[in-house]
Protein backbone atom coordinates (compact mmCIF):
# COMPACT_ATOMS: atom_id res chain seq x y z
CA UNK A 1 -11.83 13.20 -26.85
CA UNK A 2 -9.47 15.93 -28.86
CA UNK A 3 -8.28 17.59 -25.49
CA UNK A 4 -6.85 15.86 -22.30
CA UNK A 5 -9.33 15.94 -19.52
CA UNK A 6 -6.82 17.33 -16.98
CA UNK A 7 -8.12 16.17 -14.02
CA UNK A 8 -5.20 17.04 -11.88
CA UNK A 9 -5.21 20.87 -12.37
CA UNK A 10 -9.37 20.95 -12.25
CA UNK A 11 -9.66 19.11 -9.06
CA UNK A 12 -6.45 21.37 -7.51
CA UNK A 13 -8.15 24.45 -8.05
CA UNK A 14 -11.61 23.66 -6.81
CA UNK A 15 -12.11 25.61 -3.28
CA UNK A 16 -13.33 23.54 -0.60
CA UNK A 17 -16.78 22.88 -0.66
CA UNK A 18 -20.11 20.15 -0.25
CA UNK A 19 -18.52 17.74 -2.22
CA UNK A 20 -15.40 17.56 -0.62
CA UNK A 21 -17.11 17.18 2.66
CA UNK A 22 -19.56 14.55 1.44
CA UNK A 23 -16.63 12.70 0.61
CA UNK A 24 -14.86 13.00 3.91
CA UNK A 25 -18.39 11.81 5.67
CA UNK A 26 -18.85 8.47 3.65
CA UNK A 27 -15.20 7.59 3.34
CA UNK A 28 -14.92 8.44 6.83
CA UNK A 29 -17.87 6.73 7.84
CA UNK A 30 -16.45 3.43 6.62
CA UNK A 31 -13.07 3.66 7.98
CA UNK A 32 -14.72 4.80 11.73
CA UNK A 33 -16.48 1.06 11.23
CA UNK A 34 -13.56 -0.59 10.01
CA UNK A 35 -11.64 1.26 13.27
CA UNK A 36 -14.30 -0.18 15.67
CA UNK A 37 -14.39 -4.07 14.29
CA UNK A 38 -10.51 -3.78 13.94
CA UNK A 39 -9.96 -2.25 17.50
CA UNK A 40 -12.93 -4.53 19.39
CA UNK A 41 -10.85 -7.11 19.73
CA UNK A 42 -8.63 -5.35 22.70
CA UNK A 43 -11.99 -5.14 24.58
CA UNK A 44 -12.84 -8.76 23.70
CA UNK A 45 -10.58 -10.44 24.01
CA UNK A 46 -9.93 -8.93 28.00
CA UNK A 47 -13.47 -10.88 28.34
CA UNK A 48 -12.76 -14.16 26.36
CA UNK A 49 -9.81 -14.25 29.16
CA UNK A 50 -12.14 -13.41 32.02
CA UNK A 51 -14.43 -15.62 30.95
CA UNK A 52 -12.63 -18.77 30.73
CA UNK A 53 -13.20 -18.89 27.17
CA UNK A 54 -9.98 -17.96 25.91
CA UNK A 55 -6.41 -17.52 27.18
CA UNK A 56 -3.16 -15.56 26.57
CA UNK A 57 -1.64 -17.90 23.68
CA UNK A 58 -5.34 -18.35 22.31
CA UNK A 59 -5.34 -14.37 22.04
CA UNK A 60 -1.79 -14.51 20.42
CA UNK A 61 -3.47 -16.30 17.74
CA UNK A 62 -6.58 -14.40 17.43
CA UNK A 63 -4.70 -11.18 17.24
CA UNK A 64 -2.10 -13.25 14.37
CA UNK A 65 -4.72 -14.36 12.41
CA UNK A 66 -6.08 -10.93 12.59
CA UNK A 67 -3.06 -9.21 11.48
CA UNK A 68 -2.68 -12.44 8.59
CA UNK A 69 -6.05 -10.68 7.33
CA UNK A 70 -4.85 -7.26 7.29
CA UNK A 71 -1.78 -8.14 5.42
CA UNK A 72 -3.67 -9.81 3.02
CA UNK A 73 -6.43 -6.88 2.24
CA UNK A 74 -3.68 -4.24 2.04
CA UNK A 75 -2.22 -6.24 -0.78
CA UNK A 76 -5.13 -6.72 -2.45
CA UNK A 77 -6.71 -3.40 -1.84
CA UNK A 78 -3.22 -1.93 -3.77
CA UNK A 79 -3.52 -4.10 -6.63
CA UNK A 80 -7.65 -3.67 -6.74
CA UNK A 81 -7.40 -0.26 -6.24
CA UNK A 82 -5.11 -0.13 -9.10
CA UNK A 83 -6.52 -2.45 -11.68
CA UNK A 84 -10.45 -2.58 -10.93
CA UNK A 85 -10.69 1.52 -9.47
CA UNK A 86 -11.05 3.24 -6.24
CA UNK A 87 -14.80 2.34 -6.51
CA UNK A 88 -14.58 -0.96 -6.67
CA UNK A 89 -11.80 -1.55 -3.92
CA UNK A 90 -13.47 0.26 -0.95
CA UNK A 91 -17.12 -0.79 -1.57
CA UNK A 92 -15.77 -4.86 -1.74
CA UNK A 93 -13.57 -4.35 1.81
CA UNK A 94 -16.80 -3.07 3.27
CA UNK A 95 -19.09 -5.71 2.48
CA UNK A 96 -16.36 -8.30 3.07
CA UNK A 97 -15.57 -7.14 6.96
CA UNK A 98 -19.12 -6.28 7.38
CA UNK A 99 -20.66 -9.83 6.40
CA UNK A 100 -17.87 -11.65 8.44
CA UNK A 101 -18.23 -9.09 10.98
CA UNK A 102 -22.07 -10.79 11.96
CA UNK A 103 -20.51 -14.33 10.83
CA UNK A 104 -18.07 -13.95 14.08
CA UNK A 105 -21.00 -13.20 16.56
CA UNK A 106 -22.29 -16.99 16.25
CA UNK A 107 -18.59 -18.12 16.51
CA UNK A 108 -19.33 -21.52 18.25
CA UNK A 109 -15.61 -22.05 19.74
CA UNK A 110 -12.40 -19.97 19.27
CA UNK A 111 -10.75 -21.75 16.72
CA UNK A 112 -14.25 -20.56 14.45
CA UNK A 113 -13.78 -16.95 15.93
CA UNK A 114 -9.92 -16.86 14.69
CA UNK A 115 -10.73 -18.35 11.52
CA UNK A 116 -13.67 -16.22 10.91
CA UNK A 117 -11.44 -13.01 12.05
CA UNK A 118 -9.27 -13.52 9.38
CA UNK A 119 -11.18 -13.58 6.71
CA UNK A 120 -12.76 -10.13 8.03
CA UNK A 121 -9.19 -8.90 8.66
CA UNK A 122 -8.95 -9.00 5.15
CA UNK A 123 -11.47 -6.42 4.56
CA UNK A 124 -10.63 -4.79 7.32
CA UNK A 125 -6.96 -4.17 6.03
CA UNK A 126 -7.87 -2.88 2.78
CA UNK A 127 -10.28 0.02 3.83
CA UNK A 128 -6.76 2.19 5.19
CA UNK A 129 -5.08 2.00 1.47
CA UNK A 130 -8.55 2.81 -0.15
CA UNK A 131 -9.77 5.69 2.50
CA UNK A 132 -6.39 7.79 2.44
CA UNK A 133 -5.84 7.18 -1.49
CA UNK A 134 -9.38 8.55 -2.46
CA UNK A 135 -8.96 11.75 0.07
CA UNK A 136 -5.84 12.63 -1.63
CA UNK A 137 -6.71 12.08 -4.72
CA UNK A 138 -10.27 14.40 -4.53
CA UNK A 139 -8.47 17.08 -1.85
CA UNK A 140 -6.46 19.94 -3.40
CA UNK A 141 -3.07 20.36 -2.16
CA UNK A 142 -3.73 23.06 0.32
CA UNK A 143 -6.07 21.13 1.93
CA UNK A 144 -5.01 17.63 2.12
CA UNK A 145 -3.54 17.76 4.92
CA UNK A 146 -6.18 18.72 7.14
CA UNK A 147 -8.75 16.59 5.22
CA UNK A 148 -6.33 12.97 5.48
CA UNK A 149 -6.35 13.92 9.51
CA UNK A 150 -9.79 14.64 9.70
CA UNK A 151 -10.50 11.48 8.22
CA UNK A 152 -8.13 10.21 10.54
CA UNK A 153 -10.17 12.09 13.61
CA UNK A 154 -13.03 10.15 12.27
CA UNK A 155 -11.33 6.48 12.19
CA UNK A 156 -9.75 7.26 15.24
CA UNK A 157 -13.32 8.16 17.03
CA UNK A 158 -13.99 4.28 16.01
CA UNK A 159 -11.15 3.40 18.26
CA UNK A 160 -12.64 5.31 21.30
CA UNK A 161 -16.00 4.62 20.47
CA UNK A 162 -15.52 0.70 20.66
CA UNK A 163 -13.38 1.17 24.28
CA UNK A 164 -16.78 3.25 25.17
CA UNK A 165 -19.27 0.86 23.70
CA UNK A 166 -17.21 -2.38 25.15
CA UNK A 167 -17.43 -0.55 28.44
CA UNK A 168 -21.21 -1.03 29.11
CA UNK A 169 -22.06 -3.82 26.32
CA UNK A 170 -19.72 -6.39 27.31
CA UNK A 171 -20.64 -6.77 30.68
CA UNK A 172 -24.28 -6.27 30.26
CA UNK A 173 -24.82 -8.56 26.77
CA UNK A 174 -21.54 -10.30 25.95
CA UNK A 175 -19.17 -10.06 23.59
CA UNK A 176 -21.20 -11.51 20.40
CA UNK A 177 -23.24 -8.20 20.73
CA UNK A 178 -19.99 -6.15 19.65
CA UNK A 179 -19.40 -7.98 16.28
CA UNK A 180 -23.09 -7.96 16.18
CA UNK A 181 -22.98 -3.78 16.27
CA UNK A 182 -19.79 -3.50 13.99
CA UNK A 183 -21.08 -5.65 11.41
CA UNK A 184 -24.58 -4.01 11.18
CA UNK A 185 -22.87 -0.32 10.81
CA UNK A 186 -20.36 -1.40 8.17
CA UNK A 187 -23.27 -2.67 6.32
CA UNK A 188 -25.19 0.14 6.73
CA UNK A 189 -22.15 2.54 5.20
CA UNK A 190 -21.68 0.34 2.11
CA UNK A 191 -25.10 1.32 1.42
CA UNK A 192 -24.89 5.22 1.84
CA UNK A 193 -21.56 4.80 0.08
CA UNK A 194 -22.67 2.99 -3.14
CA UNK A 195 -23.16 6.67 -5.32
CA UNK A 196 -19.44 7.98 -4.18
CA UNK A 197 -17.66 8.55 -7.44
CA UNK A 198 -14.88 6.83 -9.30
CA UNK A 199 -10.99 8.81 -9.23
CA UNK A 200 -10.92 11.12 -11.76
CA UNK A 201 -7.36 11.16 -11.24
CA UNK A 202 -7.37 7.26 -11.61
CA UNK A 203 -10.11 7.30 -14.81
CA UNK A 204 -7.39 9.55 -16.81
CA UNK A 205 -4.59 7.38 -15.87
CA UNK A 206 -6.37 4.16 -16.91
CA UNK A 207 -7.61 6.17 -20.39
CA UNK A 208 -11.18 6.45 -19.43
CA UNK A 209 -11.02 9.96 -20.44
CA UNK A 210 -15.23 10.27 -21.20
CA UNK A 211 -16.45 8.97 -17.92
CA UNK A 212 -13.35 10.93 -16.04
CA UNK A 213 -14.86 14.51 -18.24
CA UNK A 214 -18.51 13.29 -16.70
CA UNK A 215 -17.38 12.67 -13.15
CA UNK A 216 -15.34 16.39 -13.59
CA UNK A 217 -17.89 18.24 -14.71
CA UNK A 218 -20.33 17.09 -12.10
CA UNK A 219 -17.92 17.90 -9.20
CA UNK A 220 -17.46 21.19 -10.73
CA UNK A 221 -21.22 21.93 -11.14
CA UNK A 222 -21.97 21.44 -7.96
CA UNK A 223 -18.32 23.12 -6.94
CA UNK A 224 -19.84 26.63 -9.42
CA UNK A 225 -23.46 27.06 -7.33
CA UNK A 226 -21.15 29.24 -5.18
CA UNK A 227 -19.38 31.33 -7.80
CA UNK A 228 -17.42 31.05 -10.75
CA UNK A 229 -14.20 28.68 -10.40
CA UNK A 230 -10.56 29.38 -10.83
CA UNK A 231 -9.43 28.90 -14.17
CA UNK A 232 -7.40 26.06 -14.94
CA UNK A 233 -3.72 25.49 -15.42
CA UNK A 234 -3.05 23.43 -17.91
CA UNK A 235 -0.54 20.42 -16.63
CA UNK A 236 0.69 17.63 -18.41
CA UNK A 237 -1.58 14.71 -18.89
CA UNK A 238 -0.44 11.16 -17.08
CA UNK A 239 0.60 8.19 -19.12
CA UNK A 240 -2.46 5.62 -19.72
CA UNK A 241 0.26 2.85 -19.73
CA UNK A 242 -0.23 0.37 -17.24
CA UNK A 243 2.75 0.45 -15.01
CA UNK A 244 3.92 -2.95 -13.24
CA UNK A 245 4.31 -3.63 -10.07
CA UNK A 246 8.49 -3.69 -10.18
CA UNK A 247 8.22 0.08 -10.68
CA UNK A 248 8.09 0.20 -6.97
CA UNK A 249 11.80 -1.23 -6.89
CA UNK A 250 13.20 0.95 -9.41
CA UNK A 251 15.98 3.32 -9.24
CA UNK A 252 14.00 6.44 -8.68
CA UNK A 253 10.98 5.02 -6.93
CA UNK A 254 12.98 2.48 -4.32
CA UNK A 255 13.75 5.22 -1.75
CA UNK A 256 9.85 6.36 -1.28
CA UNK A 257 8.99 2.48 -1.20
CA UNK A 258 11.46 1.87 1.48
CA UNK A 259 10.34 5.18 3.45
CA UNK A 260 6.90 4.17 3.59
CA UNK A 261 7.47 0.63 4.67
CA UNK A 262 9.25 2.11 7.36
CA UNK A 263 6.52 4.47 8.21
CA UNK A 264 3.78 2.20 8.01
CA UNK A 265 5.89 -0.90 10.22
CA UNK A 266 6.49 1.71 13.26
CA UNK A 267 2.89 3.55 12.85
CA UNK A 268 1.16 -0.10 12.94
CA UNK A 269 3.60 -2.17 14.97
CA UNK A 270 3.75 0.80 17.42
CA UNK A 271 0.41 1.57 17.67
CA UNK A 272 -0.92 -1.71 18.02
CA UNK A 273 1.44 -3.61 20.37
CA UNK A 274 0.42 -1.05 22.77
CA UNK A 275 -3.56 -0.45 22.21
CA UNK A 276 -4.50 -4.39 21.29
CA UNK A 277 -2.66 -5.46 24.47
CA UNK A 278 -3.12 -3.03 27.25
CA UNK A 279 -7.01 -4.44 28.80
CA UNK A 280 -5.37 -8.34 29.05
CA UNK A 281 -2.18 -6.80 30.49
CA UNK A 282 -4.33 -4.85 33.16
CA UNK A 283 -6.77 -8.00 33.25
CA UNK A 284 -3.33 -10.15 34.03
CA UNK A 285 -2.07 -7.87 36.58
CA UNK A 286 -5.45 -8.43 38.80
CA UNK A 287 -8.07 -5.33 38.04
CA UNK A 288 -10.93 -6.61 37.19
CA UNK A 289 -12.45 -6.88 33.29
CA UNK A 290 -14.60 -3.76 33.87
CA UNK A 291 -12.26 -1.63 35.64
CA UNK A 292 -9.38 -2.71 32.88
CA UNK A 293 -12.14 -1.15 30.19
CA UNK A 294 -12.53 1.59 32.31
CA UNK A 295 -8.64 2.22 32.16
CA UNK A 296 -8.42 1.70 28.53
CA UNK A 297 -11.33 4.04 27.77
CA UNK A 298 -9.84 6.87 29.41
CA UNK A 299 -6.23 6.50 27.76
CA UNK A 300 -7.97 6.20 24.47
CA UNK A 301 -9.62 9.40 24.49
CA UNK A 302 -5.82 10.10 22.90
CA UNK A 303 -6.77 8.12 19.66
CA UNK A 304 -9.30 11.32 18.92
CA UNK A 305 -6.81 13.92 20.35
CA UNK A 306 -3.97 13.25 18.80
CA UNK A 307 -5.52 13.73 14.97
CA UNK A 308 -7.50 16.80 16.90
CA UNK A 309 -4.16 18.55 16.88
CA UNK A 310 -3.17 17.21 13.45
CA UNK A 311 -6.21 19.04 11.68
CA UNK A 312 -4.70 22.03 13.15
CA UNK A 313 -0.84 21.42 12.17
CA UNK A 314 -0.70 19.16 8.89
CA UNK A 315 -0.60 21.93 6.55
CA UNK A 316 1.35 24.30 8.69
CA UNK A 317 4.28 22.38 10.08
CA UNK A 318 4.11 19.30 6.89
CA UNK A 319 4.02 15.61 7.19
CA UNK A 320 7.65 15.35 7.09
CA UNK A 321 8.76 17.43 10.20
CA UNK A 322 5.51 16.90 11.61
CA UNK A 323 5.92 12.98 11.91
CA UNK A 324 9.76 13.81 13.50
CA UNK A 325 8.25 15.88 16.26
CA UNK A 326 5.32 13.23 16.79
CA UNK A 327 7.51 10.32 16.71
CA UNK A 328 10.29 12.08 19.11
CA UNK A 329 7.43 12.45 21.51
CA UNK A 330 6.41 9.06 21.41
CA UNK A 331 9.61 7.98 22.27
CA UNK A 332 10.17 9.84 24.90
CA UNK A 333 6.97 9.25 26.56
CA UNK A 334 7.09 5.76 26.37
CA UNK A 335 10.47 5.84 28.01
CA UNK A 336 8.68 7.51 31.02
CA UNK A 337 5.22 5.12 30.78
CA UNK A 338 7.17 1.94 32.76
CA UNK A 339 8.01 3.89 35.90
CA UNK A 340 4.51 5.11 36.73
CA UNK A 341 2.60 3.42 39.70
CA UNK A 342 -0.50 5.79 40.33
CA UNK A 343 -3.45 5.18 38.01
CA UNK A 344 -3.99 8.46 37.60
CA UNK A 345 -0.60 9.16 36.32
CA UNK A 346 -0.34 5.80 34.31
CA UNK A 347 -3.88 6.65 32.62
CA UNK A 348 -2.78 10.33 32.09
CA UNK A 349 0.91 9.74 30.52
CA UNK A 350 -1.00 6.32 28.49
CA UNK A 351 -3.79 9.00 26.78
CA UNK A 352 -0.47 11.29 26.13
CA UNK A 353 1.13 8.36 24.44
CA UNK A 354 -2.16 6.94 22.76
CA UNK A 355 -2.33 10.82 21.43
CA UNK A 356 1.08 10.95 19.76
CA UNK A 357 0.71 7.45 18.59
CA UNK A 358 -2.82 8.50 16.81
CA UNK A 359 -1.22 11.24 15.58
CA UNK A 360 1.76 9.82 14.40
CA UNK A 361 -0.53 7.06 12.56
CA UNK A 362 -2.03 9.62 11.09
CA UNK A 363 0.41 12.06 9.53
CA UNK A 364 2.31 9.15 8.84
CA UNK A 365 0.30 6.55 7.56
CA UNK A 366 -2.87 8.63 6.31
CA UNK A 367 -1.28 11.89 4.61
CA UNK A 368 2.31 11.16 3.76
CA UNK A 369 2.51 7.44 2.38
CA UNK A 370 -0.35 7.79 -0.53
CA UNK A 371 1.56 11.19 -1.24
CA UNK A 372 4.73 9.64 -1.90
CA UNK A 373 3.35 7.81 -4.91
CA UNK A 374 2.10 8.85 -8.13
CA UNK A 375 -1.57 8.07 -9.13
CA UNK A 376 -0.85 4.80 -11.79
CA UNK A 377 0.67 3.22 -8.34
CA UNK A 378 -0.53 4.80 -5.43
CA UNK A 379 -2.37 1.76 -4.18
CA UNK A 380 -0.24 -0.31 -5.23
CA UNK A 381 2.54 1.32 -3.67
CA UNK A 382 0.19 1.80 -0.64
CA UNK A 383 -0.79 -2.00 -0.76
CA UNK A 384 2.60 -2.64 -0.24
CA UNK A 385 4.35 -0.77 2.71
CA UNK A 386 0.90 -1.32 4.64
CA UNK A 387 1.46 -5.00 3.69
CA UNK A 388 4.68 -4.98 5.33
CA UNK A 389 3.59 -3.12 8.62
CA UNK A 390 0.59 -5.48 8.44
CA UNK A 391 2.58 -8.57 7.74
CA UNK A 392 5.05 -7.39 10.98
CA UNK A 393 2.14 -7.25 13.27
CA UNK A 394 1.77 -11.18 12.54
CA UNK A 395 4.88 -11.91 14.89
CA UNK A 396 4.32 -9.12 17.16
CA UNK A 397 1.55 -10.96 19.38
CA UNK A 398 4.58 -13.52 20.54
CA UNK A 399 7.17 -10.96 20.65
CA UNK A 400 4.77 -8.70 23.22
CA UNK A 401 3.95 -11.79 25.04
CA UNK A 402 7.70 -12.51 25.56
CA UNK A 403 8.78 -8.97 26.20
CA UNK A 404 5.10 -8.93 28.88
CA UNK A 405 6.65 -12.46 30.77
CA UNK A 406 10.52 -11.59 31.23
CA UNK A 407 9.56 -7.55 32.05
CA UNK A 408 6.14 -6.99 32.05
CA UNK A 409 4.82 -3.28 30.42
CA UNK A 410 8.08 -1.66 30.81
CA UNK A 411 9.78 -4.33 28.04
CA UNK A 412 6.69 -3.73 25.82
CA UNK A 413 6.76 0.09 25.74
CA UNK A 414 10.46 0.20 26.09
CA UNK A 415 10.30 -1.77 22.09
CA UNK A 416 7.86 0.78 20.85
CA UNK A 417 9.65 3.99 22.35
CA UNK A 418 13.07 2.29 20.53
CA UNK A 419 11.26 1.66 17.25
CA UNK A 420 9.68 5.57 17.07
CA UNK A 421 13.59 7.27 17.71
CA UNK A 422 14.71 4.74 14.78
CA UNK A 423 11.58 6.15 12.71
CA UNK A 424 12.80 9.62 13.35
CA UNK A 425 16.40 9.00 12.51
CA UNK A 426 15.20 7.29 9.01
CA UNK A 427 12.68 10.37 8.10
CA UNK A 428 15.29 12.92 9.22
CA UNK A 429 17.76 11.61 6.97
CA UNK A 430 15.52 10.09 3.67
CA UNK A 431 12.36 11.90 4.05
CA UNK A 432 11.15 14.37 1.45
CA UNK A 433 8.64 17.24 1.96
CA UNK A 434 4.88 16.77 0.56
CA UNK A 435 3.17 19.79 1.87
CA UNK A 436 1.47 22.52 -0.49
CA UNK A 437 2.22 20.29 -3.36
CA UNK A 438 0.27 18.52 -5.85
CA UNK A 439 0.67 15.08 -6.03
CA UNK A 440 1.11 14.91 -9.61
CA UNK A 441 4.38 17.38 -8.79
CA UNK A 442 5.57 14.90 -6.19
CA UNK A 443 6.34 11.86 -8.89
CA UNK A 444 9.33 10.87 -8.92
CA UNK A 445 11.88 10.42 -11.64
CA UNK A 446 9.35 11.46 -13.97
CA UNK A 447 10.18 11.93 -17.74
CA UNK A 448 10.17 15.26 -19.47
CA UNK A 449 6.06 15.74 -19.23
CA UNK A 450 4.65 15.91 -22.96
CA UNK A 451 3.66 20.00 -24.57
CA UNK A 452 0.68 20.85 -22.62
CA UNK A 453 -2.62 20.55 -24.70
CA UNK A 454 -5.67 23.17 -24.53
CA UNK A 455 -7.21 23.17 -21.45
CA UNK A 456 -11.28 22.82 -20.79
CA UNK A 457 -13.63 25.48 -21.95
CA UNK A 458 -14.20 28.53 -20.08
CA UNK A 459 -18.13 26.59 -19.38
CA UNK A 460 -16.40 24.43 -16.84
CA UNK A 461 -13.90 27.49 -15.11
């Protein structure tokens, strides 16, 4: 082609419409599955233990070998996502964590089941680095916000849905039926999902400027049935070099990798070390496997809740102050969680701190880590700090089960309340701003951009 294709500025100033919510649907759809095979294993695990059929060390391993998975499909999902496309990234997690999802529910011992969970744990980690990449890459910048946590309303619904689902299944059919239901909806999802478009965004930056025009000019068809578009401001075009990996170590990029490992290591070693845990603590201290269920489904009502009142603040407030705020909470909840002794107080402050956990994860780890990198490495860069929370969770099991022995809940929450006031400190003193502004306009260190080149015809405006 004679003219850049632009994609930045045309999908910037398209106003919100079909499209973008189609998008939000089947991206969402896939990460509410990946949420409810990822978060099952709280609920299944309480039973393995009731049942006999597993213990507490045996869960340490499941849990490990879980997190192994994860750490190994963010990685890959980065560099995929990167080299192959969007496209190809989140339709292979699907199928991978949806097959191995059905594998698990004929798991004849639980050596199989840990060994089978990892290798779904693989697809089950990449679907976070794919899911927030895509909806910031197709949401303009007034908007992204509120789209990355509705998406994150949507995952999060997985999380409550599974407590709710584990509540009647497991004691009526087993445990097999879970994997049996998570597998069967991921599949289902990576069929619906099979006509969502390639990046624009990452087309251009590759050079596959004809098939990025045709993907554009479709969106903005369907974008024009409601009246005539903006007109386009020309920006510069990205380079179609391919950029290595090290360029997440470099002088001007280092600071925004090392802010979003430490994002994604509290959001994920946070969040996890208290949801994955709490049934087999409650099992351990004496309530039965049903009534522990019952607990948990109540205190994760706050995994919906807490992205609930993101939707409403993510634009307003900004990821940046917005994840200070959440993450004070958090602390300072948790520091109050260890002294409760009625259930209705200890299920009512646990769905506060479940609430500003979810919304923590997702300001944190849905809008502002893909925003801190520039399209050529946003999974990449992604991959990596997700890689690093995931790759902390692999130790975390034994560290929980230490803290649970020698203090019992009060040393586990006390950990996650100290990690959330470090976040804060960190992001108070190295965090930058992303709200309002495009992502291209968020790169760092950039060189001076090239002369701007004619932008599309008025036909596509």
């Amino acid at each position: 082609m004679n003219r850049p294709v632009n994609a930045a500025a045309r999908l910037d100033r398209l106003p919100i419409g079909p499209f973008h919510w189609r998008v939000l649907r089947l991206v969402g759809a896939g990460m509410f599955f990946d949420s409810f095979d990822n978060s099952m294993m709280a609920g299944v695990l309480a039973a393995l233990v009731g049942s006999g059929w597993s213990n507490m060390a045996l869960n340490a391993r499941f849990i490990s070998a879980t997190f192994l998975g994860l750490t190994i499909g963010a990685a890959l999902a980065g560099l995929a996502g990167d080299r192959l496309g969007r496209r190809f990234a989140y339709q292979f997690n699907l199928l991978l964590f949806g097959v191995m999802c059905l594998v698990a529910s004929v798991a004849p011992s639980m050596d199989w089941l840990i060994a089978i969970r990892c290798l779904m744990g693989i697809g089950l980690g990449a679907e976070f680095v794919v899911g927030y990449g895509m909806m910031a890459e197709f949401v303009p910048p007034a908007n992204r916000g509120r789209f990355t946590t509705m998406l994150n309303v949507i995952s999060s619904s997985g999380t409550f849905a599974v407590a709710l689902v584990g509540l009647v299944v497991i004691p009526m059919v087993g445990w097999r039926a879970m994997f049996v239901i998570g597998g069967c909806g991921a599949l289902w999802v990576w069929w619906l999902r099979r006509k969502l478009p390639e990046s624009p965004r990452w087309l251009e930056s590759v050079g596959r400027t004809a098939e990025a025009e045709d993907t554009l000019r479709a969106i903005e068809q369907e974008a024009s049935a409601n009246g005539p578009l903006p007109r386009v401001v020309v920006s510069s075009v990205p380079s179609q070099q391919r950029v290595p990996i090290t360029v997440l170590f470099t002088r001007p990029v280092i600071r925004r990798t090392l802010l979003a490992v430490a994002v994604n290591v509290t959001c994920l070693v946070g969040s996890y070390s208290f949801t994955a845990w709490i049934p087999s603590f409650f099992v351990r201290e004496g309530l039965s496997v049903t009534r522990s269920l019952g607990f948990t489904t109540a205190m994760m009502a706050g995994t919906i809740a807490g992205p609930l009142i993101g939707v409403l603040i993510a634009d307003r407030i900004g990821r940046r102050h917005g994840i200070m705020a959440t993450g004070l909470a958090c602390s300072c909840i948790g520091a109050i969680y260890p002294f409760l002794t009625a259930p209705v107080a200890i299920m009512f402050c646990g769905f506060l701190l479940v609430s500003c956990m979810s919304l923590f994860l997702a300001l944190g780890l849905g809008g502002y880590t893909p925003e801190l990198f520039p399209t050529a490495y946003r999974f990449r860069g992604t991959g990596l700090a997700q890689m690093v929370g995931r790759g902390g969770l692999i130790g975390t099991p034994y560290v929980v089960l230490a803290l649970f022995s020698n203090y019992g809940i009060a040393g586990v929450v006390a950990m996650i309340a100290t990690l959330y006031f470090s976040l804060v400190v960190v992001v108070a003193v190295a965090g930058i701003e992303t709200n309002q502004k495009s992502l291209e306009d968020l790169a760092p260190g950039q060189p001076a951009p090239p002369q701007p080149l004619a932008a599309p015809s008025d036909a596509i405006r």
